[in-house]
Protein backbone atom coordinates (compact mmCIF):
# COMPACT_ATOMS: atom_id res chain seq x y z
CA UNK A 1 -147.73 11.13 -166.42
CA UNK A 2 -145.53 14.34 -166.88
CA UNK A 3 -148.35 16.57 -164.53
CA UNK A 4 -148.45 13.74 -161.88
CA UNK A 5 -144.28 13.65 -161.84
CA UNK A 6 -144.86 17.75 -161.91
CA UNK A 7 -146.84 17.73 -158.72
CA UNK A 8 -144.60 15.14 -157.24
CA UNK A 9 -141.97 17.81 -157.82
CA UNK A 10 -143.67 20.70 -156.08
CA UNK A 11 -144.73 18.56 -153.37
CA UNK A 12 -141.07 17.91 -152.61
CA UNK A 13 -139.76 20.68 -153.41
CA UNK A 14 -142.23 22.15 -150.67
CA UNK A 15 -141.52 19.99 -148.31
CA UNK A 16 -137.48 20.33 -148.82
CA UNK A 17 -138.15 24.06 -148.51
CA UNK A 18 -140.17 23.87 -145.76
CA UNK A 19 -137.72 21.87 -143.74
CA UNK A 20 -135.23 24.50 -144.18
CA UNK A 21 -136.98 27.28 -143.07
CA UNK A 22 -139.10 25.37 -140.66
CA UNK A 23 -142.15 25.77 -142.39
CA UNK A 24 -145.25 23.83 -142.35
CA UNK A 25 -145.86 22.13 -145.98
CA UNK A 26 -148.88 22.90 -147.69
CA UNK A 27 -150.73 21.80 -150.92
CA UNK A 28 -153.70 22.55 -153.22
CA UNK A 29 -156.26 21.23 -154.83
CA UNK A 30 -158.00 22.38 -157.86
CA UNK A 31 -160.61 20.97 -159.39
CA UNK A 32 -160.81 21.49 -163.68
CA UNK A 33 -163.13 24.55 -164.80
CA UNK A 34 -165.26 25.13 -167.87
CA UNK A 35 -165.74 28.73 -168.72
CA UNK A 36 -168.34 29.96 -170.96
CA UNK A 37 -166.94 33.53 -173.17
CA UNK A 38 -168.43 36.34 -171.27
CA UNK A 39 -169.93 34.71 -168.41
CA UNK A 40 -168.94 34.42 -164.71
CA UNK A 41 -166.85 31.13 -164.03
CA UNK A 42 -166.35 29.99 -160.47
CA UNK A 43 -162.55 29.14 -160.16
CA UNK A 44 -161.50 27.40 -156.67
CA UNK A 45 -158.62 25.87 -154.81
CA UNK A 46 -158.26 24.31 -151.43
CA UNK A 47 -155.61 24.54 -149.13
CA UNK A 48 -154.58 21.67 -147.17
CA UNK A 49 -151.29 21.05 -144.15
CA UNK A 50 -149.67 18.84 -145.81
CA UNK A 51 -148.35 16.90 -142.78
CA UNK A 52 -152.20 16.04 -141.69
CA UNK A 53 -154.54 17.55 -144.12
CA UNK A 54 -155.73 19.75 -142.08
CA UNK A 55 -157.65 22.94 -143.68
CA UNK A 56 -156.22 25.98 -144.04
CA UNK A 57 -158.81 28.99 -143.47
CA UNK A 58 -157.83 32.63 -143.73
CA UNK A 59 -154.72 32.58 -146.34
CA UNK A 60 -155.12 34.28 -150.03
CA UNK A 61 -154.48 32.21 -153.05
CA UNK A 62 -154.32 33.20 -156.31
CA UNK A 63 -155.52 32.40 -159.92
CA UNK A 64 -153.49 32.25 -163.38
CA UNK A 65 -155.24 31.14 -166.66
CA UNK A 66 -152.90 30.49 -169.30
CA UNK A 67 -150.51 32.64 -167.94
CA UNK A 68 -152.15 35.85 -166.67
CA UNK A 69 -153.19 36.46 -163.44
CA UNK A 70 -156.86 37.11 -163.06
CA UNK A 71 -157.50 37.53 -159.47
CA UNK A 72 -157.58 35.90 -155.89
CA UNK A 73 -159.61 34.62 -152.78
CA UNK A 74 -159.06 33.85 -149.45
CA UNK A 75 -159.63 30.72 -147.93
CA UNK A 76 -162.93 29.91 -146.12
CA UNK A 77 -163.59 27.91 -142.73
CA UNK A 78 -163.20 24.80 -145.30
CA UNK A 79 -159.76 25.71 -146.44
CA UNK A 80 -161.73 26.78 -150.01
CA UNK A 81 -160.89 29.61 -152.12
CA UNK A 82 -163.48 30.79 -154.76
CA UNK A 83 -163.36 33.44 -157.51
CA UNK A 84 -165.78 34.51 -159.78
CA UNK A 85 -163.95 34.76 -162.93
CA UNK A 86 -165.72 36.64 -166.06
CA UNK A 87 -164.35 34.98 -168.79
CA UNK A 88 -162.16 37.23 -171.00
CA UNK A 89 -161.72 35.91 -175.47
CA UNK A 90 -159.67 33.59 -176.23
CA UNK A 91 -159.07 30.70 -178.10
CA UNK A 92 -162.06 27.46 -177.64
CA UNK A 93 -159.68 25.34 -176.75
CA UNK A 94 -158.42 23.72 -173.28
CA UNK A 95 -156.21 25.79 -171.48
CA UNK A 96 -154.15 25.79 -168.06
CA UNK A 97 -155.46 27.20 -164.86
CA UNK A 98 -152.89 27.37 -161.93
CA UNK A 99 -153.80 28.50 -158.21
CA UNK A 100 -150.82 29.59 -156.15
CA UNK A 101 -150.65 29.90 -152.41
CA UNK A 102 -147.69 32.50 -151.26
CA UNK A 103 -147.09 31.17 -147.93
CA UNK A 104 -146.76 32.80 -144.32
CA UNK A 105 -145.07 33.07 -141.43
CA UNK A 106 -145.63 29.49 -140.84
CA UNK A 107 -146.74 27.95 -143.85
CA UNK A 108 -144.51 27.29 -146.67
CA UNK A 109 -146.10 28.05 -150.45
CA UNK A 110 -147.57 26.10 -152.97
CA UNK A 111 -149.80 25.65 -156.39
CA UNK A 112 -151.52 22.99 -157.98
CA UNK A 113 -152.10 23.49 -162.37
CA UNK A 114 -156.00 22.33 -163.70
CA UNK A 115 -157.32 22.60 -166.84
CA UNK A 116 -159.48 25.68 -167.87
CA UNK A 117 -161.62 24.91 -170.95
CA UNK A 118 -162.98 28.10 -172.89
CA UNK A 119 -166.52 27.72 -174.46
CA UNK A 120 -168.60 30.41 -176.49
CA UNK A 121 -172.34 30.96 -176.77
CA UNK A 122 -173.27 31.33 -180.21
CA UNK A 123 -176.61 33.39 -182.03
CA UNK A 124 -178.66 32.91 -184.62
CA UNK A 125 -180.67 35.03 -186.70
CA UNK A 126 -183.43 33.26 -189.02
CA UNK A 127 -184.57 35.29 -192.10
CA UNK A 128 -188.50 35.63 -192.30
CA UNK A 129 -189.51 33.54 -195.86
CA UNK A 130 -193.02 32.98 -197.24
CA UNK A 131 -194.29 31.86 -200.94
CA UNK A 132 -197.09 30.18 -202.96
CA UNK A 133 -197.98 26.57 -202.56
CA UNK A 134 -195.37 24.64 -204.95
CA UNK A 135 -193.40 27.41 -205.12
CA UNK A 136 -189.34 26.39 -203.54
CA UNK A 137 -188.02 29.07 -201.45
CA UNK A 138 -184.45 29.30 -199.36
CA UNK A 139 -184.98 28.90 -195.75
CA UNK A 140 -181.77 30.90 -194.28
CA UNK A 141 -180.05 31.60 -190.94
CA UNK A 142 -177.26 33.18 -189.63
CA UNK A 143 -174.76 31.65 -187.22
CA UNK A 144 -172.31 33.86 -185.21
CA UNK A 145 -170.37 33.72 -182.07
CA UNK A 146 -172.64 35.92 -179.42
CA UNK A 147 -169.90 37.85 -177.56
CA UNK A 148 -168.44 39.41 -180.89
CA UNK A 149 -170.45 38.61 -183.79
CA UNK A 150 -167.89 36.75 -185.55
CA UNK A 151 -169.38 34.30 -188.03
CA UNK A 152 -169.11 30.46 -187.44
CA UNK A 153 -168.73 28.48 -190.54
CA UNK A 154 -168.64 24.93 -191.18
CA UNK A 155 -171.39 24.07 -188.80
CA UNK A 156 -174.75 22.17 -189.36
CA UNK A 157 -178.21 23.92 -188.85
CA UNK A 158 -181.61 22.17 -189.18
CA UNK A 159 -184.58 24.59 -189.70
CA UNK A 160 -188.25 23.58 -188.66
CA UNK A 161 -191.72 24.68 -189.27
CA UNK A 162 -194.31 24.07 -186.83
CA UNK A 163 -191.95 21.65 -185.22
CA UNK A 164 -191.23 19.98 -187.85
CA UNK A 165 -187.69 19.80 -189.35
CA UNK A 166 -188.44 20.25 -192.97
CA UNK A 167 -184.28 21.25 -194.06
CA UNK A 168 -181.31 21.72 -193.15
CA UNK A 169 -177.75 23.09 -193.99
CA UNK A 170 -173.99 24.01 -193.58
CA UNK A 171 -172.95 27.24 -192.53
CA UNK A 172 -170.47 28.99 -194.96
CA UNK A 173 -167.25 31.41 -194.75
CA UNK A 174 -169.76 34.03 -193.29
CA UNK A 175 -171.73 31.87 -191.29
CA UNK A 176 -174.90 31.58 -193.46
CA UNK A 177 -176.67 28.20 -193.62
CA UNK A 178 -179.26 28.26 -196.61
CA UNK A 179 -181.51 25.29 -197.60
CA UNK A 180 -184.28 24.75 -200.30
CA UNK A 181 -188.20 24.59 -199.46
CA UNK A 182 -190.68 23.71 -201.71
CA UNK A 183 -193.92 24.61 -199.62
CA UNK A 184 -196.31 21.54 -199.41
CA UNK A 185 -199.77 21.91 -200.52
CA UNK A 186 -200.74 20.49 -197.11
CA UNK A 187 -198.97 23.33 -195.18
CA UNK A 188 -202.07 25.83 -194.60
CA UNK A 189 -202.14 29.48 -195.56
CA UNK A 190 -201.38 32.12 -193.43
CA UNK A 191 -198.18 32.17 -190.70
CA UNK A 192 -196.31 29.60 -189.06
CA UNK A 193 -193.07 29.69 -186.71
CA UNK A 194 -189.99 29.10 -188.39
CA UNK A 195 -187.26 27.47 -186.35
CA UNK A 196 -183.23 27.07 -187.19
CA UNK A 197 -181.27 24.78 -184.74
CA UNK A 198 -177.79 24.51 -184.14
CA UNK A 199 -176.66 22.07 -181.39
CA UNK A 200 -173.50 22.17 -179.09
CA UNK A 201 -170.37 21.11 -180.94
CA UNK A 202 -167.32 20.98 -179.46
CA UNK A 203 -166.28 24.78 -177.99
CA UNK A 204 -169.94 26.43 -179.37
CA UNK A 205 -172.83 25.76 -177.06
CA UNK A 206 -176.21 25.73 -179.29
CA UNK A 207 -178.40 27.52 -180.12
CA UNK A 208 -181.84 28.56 -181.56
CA UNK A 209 -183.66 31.28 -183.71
CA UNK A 210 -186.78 32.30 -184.25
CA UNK A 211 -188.83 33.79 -187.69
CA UNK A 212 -192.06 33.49 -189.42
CA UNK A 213 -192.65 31.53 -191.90
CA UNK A 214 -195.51 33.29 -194.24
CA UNK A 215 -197.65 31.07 -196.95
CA UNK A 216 -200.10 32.47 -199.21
CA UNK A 217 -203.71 31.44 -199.90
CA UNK A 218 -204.43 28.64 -202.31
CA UNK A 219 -204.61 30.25 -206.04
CA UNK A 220 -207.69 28.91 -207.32
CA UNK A 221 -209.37 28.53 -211.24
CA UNK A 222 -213.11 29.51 -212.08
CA UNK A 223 -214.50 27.25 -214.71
CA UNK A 224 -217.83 28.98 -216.86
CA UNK A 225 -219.92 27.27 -218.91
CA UNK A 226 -221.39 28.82 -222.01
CA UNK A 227 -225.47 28.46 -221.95
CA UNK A 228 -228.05 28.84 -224.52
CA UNK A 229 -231.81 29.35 -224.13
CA UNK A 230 -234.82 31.43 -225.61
CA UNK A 231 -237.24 33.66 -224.61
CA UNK A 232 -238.94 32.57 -221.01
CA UNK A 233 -236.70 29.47 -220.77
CA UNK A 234 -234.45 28.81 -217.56
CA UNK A 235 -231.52 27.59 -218.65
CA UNK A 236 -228.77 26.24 -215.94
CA UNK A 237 -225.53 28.33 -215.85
CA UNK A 238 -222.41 25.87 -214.50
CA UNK A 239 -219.65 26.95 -212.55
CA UNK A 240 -216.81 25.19 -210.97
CA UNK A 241 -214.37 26.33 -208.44
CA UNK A 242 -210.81 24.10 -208.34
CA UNK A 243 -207.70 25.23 -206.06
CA UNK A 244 -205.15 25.22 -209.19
CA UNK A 245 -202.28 23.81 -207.75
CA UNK A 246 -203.95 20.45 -207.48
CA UNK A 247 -207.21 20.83 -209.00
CA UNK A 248 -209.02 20.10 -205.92
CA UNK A 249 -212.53 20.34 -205.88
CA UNK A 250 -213.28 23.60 -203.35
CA UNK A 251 -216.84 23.50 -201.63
CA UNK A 252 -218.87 25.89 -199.62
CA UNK A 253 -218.22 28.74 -201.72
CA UNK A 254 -220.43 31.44 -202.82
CA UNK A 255 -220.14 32.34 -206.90
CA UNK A 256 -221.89 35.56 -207.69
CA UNK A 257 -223.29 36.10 -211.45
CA UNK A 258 -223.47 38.36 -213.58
CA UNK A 259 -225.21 39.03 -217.29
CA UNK A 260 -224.52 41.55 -219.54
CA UNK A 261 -222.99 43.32 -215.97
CA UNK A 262 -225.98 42.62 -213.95
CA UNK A 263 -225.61 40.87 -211.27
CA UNK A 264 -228.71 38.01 -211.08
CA UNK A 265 -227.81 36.43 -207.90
CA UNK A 266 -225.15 34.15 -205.94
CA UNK A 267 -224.74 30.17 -205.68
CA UNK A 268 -222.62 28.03 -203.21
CA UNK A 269 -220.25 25.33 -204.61
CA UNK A 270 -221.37 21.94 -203.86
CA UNK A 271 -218.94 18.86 -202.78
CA UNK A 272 -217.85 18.77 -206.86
CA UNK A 273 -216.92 22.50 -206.99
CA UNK A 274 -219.74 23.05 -208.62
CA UNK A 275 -222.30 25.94 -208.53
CA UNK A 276 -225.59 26.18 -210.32
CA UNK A 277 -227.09 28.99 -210.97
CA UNK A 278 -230.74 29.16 -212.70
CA UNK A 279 -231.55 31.94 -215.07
CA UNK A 280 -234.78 32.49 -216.84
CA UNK A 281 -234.24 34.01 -220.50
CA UNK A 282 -235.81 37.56 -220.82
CA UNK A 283 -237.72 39.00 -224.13
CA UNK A 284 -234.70 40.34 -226.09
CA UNK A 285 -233.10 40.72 -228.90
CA UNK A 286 -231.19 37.56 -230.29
CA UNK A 287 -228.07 36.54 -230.32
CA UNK A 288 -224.93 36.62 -227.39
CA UNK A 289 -224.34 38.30 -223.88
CA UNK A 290 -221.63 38.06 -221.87
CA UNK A 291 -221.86 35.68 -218.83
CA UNK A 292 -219.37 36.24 -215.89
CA UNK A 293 -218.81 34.48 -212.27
CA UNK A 294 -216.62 35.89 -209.95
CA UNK A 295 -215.11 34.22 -206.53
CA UNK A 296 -214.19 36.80 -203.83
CA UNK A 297 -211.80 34.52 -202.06
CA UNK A 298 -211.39 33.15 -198.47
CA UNK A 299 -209.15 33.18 -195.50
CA UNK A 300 -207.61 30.52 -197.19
CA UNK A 301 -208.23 30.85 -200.79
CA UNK A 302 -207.33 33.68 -203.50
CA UNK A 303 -210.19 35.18 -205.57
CA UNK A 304 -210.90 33.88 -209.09
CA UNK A 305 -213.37 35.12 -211.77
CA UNK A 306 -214.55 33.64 -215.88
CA UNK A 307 -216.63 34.70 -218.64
CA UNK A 308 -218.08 32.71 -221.06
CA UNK A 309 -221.48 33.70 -223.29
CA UNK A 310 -224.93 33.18 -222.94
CA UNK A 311 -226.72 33.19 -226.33
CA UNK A 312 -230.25 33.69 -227.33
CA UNK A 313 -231.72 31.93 -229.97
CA UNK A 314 -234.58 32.18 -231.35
CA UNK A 315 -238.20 29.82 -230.85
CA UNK A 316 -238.98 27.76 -234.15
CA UNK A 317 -242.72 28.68 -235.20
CA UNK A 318 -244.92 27.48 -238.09
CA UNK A 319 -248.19 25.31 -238.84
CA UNK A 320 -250.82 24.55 -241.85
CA UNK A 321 -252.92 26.91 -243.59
CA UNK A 322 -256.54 25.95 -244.75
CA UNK A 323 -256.49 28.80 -247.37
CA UNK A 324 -261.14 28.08 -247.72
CA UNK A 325 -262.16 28.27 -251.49
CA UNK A 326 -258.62 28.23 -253.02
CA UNK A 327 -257.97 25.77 -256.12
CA UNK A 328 -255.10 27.34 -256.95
CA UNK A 329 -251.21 26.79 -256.52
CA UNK A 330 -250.05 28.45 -253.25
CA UNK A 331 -246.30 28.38 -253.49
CA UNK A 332 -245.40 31.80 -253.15
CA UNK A 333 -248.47 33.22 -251.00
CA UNK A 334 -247.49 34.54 -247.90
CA UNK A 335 -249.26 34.66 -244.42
CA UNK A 336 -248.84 38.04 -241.97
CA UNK A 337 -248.44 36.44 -238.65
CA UNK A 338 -248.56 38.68 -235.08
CA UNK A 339 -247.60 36.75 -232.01
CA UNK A 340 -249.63 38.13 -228.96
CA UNK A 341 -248.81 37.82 -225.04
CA UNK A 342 -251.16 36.60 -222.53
CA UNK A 343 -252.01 40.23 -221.76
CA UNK A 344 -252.49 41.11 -225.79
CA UNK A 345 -249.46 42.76 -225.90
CA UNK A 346 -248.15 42.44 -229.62
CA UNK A 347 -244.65 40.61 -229.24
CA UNK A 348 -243.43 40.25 -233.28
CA UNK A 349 -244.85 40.19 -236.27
CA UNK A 350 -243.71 39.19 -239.65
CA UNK A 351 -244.50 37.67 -242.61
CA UNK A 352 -244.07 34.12 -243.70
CA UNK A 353 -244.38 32.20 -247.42
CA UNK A 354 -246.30 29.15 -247.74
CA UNK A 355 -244.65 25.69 -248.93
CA UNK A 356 -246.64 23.81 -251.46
CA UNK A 357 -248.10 21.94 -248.77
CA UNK A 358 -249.65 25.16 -247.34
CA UNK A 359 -247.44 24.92 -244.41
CA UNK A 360 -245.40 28.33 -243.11
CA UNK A 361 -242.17 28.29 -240.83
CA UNK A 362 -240.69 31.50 -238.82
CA UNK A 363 -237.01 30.23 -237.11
CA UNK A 364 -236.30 33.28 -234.80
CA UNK A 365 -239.40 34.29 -233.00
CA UNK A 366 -238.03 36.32 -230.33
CA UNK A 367 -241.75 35.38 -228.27
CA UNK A 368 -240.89 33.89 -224.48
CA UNK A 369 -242.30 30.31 -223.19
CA UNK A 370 -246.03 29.86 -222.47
CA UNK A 371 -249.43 31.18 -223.79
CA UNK A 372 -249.82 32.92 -227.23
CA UNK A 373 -252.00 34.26 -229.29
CA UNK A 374 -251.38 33.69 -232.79
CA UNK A 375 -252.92 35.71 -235.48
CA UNK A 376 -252.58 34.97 -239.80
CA UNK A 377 -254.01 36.90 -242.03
CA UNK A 378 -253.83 36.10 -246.12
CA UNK A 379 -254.43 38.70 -248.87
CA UNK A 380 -257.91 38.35 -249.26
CA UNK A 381 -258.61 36.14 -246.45
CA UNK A 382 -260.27 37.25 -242.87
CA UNK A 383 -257.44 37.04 -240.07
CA UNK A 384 -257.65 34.35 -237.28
CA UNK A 385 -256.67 34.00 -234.06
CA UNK A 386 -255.57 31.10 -232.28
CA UNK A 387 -254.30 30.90 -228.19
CA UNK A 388 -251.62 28.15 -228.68
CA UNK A 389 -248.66 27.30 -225.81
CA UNK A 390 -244.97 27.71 -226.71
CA UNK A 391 -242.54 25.49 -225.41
CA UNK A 392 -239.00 26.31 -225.09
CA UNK A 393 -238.37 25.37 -228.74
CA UNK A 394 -241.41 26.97 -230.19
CA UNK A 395 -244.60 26.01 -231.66
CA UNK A 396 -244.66 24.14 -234.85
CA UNK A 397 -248.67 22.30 -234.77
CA UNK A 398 -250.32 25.69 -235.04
CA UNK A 399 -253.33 25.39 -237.77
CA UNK A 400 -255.50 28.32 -238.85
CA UNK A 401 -257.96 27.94 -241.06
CA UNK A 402 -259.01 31.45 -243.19
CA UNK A 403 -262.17 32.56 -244.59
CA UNK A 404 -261.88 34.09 -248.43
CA UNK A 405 -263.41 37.29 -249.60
CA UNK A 406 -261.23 40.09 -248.33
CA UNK A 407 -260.24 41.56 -250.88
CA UNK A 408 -260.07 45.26 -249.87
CA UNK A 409 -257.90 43.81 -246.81
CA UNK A 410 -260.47 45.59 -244.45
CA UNK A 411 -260.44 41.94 -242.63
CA UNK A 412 -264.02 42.25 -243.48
CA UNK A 413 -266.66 40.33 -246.09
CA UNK A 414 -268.48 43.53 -246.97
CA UNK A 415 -269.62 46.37 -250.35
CA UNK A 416 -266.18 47.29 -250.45
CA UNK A 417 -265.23 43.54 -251.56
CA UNK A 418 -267.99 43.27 -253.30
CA UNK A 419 -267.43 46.45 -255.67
CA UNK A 420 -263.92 44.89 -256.22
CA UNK A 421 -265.18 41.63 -257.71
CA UNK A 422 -267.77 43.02 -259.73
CA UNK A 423 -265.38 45.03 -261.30
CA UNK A 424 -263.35 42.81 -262.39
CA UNK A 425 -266.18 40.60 -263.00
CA UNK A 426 -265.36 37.85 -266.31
CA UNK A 427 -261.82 39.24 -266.86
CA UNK A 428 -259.12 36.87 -266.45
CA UNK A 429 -255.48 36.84 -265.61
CA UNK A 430 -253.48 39.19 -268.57
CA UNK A 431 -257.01 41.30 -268.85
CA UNK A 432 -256.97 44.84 -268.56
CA UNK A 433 -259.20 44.59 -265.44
CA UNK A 434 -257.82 41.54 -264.13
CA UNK A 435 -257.56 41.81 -260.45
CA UNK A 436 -255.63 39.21 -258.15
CA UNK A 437 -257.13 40.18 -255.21
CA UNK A 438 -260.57 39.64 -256.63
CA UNK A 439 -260.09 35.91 -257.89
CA UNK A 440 -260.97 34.98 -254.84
CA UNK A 441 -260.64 30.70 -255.63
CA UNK A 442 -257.51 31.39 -257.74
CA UNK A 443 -258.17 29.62 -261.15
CA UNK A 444 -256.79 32.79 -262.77
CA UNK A 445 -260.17 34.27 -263.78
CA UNK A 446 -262.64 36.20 -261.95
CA UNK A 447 -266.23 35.09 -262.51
CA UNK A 448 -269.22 33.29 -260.57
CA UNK A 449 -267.10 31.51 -258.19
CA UNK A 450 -265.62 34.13 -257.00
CA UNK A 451 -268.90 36.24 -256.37
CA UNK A 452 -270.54 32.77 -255.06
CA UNK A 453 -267.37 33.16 -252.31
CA UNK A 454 -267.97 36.12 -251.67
CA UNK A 455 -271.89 35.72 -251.20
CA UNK A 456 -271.31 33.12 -248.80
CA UNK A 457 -268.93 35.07 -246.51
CA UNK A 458 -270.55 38.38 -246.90
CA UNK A 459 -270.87 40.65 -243.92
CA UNK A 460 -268.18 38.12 -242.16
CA UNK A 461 -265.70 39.79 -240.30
CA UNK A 462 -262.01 38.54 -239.49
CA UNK A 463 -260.68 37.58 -235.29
């Protein structure tokens, strides 16, 4: 109401003035302007006769914004004056914008007020931020007024990844907007734009920023198994790849292993995680060696390595005895046993006691899986082979049966033998020529018997 009595005013006032100096009344228009801080804002007026409207070409009018004169324009063949007006600081508020029109020799002057509203462009700056999967991180971005810099506070910015808003925050006193992350396990590794928003409010147009947004590969867990196996078994070693944030299963990926720091070959992870690797057990000594699997890693996954132990045991051997022409006890008598390879290589030997029931029993034979040869020999008793099979355990049905009259332990019935149990022919056990080896049945003397054994086997020999 008070501009529209204002105009009223300076229309009159015109018009009186013009009447006493018999000039032609004019009058302005001027349309509102908004002006952005530092950019080019077109102000314009037009100049009209008053009497009939006509357009006024030709005449200079002048601009004012709040007060200060910024520059003028003359009048085009449509009566309009336009001037490009870089827009100086100032307050974001609405302002007044005047264009004046001095007058001539035949026009009287006149000026019409509009309202000038100052805007500003505003900047922001986005921090680059990356982490771990599950790990929360502060997205942040800076807010500031672009023609100086100043900070904006007390404004809202939303930040996105891959176009998705995922936060968002207030700016404080020094125009920082900060807002917690915690990075999904869905988001994949590697980069990904990071986006802060700030829309038009009020004075402050809006504006965007740009950063990356940087997330590592999956940490993952390597699960061993410890294995155990003899000689010339293959055992299965277990693996088991899991991304450790979830303890998802991860597939398709190669597992190299590794015993006692040799490397004995590479598996793939099935569907489960899983990898199995088959290892046949060497010839060795018994006992533990360490086992280790190690994960290189992907593009999207982080490398991972275990050790566990794979332990050699030992095969369980042992069978009966046929000890020919003994009567007496045999706890106590022991049997020298050599284990053989198919190619008659000697693997072990050792010797083993007999139980009561004639029956011997070896628990660590360090002899691999398949064919054996298995030779026993007793004190005076001709040695004997047998080819037996070994299964992963061992043998335990092995039966040799041993021919008596040995006594020199020559492995063969011959004079030597024979000068041995005529020696000690009719002494008996606590005799001065009592001779173990020469009671050949064991009924603690040495007589007939034992030369009737020793008859019968003469000129034998032993496997």
């Amino acid at each position: 109401m008070r501009r529209s009595l204002l105009c009223v005013a300076v229309i009159a006032f015109s018009l009186a003035s013009a009447n006493v100096l018999g000039l032609e009344a004019t009058s302005l228009t001027v349309p509102n302007v908004t002006g952005v801080i530092g950019e080019v804002a077109a102000l314009s007026a037009t100049l009209l006769r008053t009497q009939d409207g006509a357009l006024l070409p030709g005449e200079s009018v002048s601009f004012r914004v709040a007060s200060v004169t910024v520059g003028s324009a003359v009048t085009d063949a449509s009566g309009v004056a336009t001037y490009s007006y870089t827009v100086a600081s100032g307050p974001l508020t609405h302002t007044t914008l005047v264009a004046s029109y001095a007058g001539s020799e035949i026009y009287a002057a006149s000026s019409r007020s509009a309202t000038f509203s100052r805007r500003a462009n505003t900047a922001l700056t986005v921090q680059n931020r990356g982490g771990a999967h599950g790990q929360t991180v502060h997205l942040s971005a800076t807010l500031t007024l672009l023609h100086n810099g100043a900070p904006v506070s007390s404004r809202f910015v939303s930040f996105r990844i891959n176009e998705v808003t995922v936060a968002s925050g207030t700016t404080n006193s020094v125009g920082v907007a900060t807002s917690p992350y915690t990075i999904p396990i869905a988001l994949a590794p590697g980069t990904h734009p990071l986006t802060a928003d700030f829309r038009t409010v009020g004075n402050y147009n809006g504006s965007t920023g740009s950063a990356t947004f940087s997330v590592d590969r999956y940490a993952t867990t390597l699960n061993l198994s410890n294995a155990t196996g003899t000689a010339g078994q293959t055992v299965n070693l277990f693996a088991q790849l899991l991304r450790t944030i979830d303890s998802e299963y991860v597939a398709g990926a190669p597992i190299v292993y590794s015993v006692a720091g040799v490397t004995i070959g590479t598996t793939t992870t099935n569907v489960a995680g899983v990898a199995v690797r088959q290892f046949t057990m060497p010839v060795g000594a018994l006992g533990p060696r360490t086992l280790e699997v190690s994960y290189a890693g992907s593009t999207v996954n982080r490398p991972s390595s275990d050790s566990g132990t794979l332990t050699q045991v030992g095969k369980t051997l042992g069978g009966q005895v046929d000890l020919q022409d003994w009567v007496g006890p045999v706890d106590g008598t022991t049997v020298f046993v050599q284990i053989f390879d198919s190619s008659s290589n000697l693997v072990e030997q050792f010797v083993a006691p007999l139980d009561a029931n004639r029956r011997w029993t070896h628990a660590n034979s360090m002899a691999t899986t398949g064919p054996h040869t298995v030779k026993l020999k007793a004190s005076h008793w001709l040695a004997r082979d047998q080819v037996v099979t070994f299964a992963n355990a061992g043998n335990s049905s092995m039966s040799h049966s041993l021919r008596n009259g040995d006594s020199d332990g020559d492995n063969q019935v011959g004079g030597g033998d024979l000068s041995i149990v005529s020696a000690a022919f009719l002494s008996a056990v606590g005799d001065p020529g009592y001779n173990p080896d020469a009671d050949l049945d064991g009924d603690g003397e040495v007589g007939s018997s034992d030369l009737s054994i020793l008859s019968a086997n003469f000129l034998l020999s032993g496997d």
